[in-house]
N, C-alpha and C. Protein backbone atom coordinates (compact mmCIF):
# COMPACT_ATOMS: atom_id res chain seq x y z
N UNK A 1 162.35 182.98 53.95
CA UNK A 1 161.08 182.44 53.53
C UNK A 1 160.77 182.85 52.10
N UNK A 2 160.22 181.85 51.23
CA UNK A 2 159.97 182.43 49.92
C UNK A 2 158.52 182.72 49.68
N UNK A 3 158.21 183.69 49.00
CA UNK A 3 156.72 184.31 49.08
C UNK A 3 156.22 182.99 47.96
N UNK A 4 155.13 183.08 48.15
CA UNK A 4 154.00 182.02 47.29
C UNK A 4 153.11 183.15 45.86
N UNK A 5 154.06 182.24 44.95
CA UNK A 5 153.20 183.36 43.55
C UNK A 5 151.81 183.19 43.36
N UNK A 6 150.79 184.10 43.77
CA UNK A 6 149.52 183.80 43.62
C UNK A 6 149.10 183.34 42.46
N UNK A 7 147.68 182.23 42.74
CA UNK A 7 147.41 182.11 41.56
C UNK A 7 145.92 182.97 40.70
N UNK A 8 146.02 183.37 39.58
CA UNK A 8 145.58 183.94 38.65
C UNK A 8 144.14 183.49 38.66
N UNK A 9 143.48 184.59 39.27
CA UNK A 9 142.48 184.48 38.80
C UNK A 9 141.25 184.81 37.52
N UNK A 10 140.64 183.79 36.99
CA UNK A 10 140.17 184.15 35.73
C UNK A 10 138.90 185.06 36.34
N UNK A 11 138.77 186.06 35.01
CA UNK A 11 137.54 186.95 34.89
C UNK A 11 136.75 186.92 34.00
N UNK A 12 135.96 186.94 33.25
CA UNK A 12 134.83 186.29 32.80
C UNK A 12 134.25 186.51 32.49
N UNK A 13 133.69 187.52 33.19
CA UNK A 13 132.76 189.34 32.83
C UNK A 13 131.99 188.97 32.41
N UNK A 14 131.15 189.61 31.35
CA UNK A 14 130.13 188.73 30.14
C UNK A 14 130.39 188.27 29.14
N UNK A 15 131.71 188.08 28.62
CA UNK A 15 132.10 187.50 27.65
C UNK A 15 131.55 186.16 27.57
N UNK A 16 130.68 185.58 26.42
CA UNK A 16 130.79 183.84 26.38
C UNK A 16 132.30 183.66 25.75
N UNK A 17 132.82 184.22 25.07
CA UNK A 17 134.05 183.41 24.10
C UNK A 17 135.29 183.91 25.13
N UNK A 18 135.27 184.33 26.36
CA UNK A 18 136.56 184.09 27.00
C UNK A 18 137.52 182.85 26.79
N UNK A 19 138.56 183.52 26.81
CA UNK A 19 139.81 182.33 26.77
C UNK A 19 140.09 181.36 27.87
N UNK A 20 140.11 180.42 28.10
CA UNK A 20 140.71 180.12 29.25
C UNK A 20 142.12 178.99 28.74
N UNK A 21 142.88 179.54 28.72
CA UNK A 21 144.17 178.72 28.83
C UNK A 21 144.52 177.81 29.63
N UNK A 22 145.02 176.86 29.81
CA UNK A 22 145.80 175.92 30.90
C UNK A 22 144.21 175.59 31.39
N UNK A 23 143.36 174.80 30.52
CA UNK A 23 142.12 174.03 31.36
C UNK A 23 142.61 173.10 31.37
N UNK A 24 143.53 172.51 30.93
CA UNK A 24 143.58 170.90 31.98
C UNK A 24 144.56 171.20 33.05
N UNK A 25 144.48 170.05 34.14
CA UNK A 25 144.76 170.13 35.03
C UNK A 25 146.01 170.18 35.19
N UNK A 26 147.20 170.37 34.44
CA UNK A 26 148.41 170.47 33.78
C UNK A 26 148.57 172.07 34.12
N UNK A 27 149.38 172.85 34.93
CA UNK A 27 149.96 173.84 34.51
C UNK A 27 150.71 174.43 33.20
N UNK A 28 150.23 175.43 32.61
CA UNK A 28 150.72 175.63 31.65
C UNK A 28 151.55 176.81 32.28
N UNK A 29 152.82 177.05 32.19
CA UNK A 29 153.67 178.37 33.28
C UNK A 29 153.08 178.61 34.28
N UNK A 30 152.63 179.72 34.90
CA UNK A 30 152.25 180.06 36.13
C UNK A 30 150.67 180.32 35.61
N UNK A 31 149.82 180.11 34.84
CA UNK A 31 148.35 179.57 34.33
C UNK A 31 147.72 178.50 34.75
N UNK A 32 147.15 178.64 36.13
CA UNK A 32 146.63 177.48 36.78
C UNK A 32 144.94 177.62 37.39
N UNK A 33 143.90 177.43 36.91
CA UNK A 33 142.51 177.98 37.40
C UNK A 33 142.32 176.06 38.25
N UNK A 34 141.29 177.04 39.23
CA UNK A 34 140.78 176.47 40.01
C UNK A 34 139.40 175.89 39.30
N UNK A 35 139.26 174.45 39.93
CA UNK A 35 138.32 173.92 39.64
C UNK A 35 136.73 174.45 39.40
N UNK A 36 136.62 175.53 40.71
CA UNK A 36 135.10 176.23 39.62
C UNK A 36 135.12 176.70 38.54
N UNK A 37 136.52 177.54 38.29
CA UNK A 37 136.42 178.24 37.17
C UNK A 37 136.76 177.46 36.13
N UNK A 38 137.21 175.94 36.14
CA UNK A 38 137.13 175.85 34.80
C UNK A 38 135.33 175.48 34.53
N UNK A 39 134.67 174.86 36.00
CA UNK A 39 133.60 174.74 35.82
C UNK A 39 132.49 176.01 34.95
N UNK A 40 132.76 176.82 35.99
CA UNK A 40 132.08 178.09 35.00
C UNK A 40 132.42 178.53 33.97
N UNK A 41 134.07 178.56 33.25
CA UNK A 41 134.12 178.54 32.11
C UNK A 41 133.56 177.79 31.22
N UNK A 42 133.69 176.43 31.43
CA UNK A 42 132.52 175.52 30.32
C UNK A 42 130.89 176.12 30.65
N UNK A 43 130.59 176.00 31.74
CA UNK A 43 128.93 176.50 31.14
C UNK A 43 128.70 177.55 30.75
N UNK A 44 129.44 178.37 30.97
CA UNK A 44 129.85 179.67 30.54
C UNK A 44 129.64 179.60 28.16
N UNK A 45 130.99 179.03 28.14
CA UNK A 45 131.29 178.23 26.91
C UNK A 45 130.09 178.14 26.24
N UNK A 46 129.12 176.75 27.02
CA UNK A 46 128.51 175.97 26.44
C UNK A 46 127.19 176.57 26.58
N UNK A 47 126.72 177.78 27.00
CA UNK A 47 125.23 178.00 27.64
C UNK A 47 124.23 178.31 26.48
N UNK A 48 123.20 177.65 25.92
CA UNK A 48 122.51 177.76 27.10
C UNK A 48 122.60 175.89 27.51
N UNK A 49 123.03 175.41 26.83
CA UNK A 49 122.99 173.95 26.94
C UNK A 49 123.28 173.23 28.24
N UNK A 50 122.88 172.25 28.61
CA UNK A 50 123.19 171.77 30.17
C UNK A 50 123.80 170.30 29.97
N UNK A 51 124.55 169.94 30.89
CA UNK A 51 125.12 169.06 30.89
C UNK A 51 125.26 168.56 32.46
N UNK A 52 125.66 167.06 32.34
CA UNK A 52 125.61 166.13 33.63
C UNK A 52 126.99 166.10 34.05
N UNK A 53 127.13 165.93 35.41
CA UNK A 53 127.72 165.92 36.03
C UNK A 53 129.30 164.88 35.27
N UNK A 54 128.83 163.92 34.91
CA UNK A 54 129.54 163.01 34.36
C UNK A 54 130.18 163.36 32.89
N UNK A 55 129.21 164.07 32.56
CA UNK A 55 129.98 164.55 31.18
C UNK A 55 130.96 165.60 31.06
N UNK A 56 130.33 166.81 31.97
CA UNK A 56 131.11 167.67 32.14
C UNK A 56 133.02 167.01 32.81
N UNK A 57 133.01 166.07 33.58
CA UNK A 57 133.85 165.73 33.80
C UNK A 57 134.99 164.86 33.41
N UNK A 58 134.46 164.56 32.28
CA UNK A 58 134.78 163.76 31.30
C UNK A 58 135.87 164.55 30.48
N UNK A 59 134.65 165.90 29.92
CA UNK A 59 135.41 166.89 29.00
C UNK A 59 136.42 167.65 30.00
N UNK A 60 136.26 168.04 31.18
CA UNK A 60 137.44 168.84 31.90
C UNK A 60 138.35 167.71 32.93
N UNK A 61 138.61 166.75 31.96
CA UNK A 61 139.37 165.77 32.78
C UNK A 61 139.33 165.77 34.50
N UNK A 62 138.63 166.08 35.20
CA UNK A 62 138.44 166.23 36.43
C UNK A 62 137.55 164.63 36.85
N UNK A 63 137.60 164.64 38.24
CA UNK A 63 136.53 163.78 38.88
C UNK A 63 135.01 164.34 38.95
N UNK A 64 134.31 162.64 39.09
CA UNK A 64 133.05 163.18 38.45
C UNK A 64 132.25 164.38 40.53
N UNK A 65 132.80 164.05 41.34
CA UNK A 65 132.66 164.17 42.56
C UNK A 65 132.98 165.83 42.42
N UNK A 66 134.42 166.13 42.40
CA UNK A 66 135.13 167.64 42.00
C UNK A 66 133.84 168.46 40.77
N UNK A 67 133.35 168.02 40.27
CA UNK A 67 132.49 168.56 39.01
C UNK A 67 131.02 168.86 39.95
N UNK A 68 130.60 167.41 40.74
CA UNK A 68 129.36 167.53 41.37
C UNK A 68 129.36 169.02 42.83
N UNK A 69 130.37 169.05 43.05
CA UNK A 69 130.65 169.65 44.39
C UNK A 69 129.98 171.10 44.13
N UNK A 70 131.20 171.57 43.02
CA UNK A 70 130.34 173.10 41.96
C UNK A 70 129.43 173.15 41.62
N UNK A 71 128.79 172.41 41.23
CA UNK A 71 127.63 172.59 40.16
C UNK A 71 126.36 172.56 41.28
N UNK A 72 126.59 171.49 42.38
CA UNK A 72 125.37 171.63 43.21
C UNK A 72 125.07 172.79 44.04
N UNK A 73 126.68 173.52 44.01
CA UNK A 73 126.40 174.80 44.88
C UNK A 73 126.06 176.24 43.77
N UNK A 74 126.59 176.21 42.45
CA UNK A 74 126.53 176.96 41.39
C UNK A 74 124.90 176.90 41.30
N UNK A 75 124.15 175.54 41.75
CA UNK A 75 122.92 175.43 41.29
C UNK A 75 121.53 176.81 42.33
N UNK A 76 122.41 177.24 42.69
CA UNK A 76 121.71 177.87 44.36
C UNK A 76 121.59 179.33 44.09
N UNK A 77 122.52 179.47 42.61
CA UNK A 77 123.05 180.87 42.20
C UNK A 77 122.00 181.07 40.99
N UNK A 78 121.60 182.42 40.70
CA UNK A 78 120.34 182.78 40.16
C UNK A 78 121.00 182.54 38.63
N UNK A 79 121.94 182.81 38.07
CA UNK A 79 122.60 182.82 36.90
C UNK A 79 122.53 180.99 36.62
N UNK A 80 122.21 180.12 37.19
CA UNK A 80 122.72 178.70 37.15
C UNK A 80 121.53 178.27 37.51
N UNK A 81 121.58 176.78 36.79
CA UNK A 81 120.25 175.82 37.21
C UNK A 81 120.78 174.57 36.89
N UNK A 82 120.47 173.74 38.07
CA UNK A 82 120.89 172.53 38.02
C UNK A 82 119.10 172.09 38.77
N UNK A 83 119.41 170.88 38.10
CA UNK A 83 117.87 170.19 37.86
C UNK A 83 117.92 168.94 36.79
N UNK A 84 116.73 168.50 36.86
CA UNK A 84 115.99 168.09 35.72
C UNK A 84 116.32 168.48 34.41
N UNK A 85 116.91 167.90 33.29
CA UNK A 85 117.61 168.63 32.12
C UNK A 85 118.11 167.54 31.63
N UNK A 86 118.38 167.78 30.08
CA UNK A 86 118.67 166.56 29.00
C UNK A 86 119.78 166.86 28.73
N UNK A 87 120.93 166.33 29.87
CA UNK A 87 122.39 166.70 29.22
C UNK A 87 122.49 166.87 27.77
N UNK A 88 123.63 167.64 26.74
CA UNK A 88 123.45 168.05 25.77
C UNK A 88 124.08 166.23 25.29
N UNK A 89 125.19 166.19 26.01
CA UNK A 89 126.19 165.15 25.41
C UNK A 89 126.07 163.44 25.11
N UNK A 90 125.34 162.97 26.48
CA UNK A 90 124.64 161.59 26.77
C UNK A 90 123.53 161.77 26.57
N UNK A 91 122.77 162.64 26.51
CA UNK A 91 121.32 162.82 26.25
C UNK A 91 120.33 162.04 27.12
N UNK A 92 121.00 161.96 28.22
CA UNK A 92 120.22 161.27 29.63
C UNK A 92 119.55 162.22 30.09
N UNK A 93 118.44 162.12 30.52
CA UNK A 93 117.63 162.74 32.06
C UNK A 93 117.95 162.83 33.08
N UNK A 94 118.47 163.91 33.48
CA UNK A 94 118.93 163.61 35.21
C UNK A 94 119.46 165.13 35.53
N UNK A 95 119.87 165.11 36.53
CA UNK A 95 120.22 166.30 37.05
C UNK A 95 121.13 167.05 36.63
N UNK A 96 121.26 168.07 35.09
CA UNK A 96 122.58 168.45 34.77
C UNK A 96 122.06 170.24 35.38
N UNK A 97 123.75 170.53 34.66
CA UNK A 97 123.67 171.79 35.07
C UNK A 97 124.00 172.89 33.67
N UNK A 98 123.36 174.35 33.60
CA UNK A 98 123.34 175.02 32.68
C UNK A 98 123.59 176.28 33.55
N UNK A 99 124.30 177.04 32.90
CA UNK A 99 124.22 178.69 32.42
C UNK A 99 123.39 179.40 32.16
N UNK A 100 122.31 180.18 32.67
CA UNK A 100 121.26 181.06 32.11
C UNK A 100 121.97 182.30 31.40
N UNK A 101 120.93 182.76 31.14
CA UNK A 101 121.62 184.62 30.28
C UNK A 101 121.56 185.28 31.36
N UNK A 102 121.87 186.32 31.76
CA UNK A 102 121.59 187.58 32.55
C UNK A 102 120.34 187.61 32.81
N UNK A 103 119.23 187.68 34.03
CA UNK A 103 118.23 188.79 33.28
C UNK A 103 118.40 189.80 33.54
């Protein structure tokens, strides 16, 4: 039986300018993050700014569904707010999602 090379999980800490390598959905060597984390890396990235579901998915080549899945549950988490918000990118009204600071 051959063992399964785990995959790498990113850390994140408080850094905003973390690296994240291999964000598209493309393996880059054995550099492969899972769909929240590239999620949280962009709002992470981009905070305090919020963005829609559609945009965000746009920029992390993902589906717009795979993007909604995170963000509605990220939205439940005290660090995160999804709501009412003027995506940064389309500049629509609607339900995007942002990154708060710490308090």
């Amino acid at each position: 039986m051959e063992s399964e090379n785990p995959v790498p999980i990113l850390s994140l800490g408080s850094s905003r300018n973390a690296s994240l390598e291999g964000v598209s959905n493309k393996s880059h060597g054995s550099e492969q993050f899972t769909i929240p984390e590239k999620v949280i890396h962009f709002l992470t990235e981009h905070m305090p700014d919020a963005y829609c579901d559609d945009c965000m998915a746009a920029a992390l080549k993902l589906r717009r569904t795979q993007v909604n899945t995170v963000t509605s549950t990220l939205g439940l988490c005290c660090e995160y707010s999804r709501g009412a918000q003027t995506c940064k990118t389309c500049l629509k009204a609607g339900k995007s999602a942002t990154r708060r600071d710490r308090l």
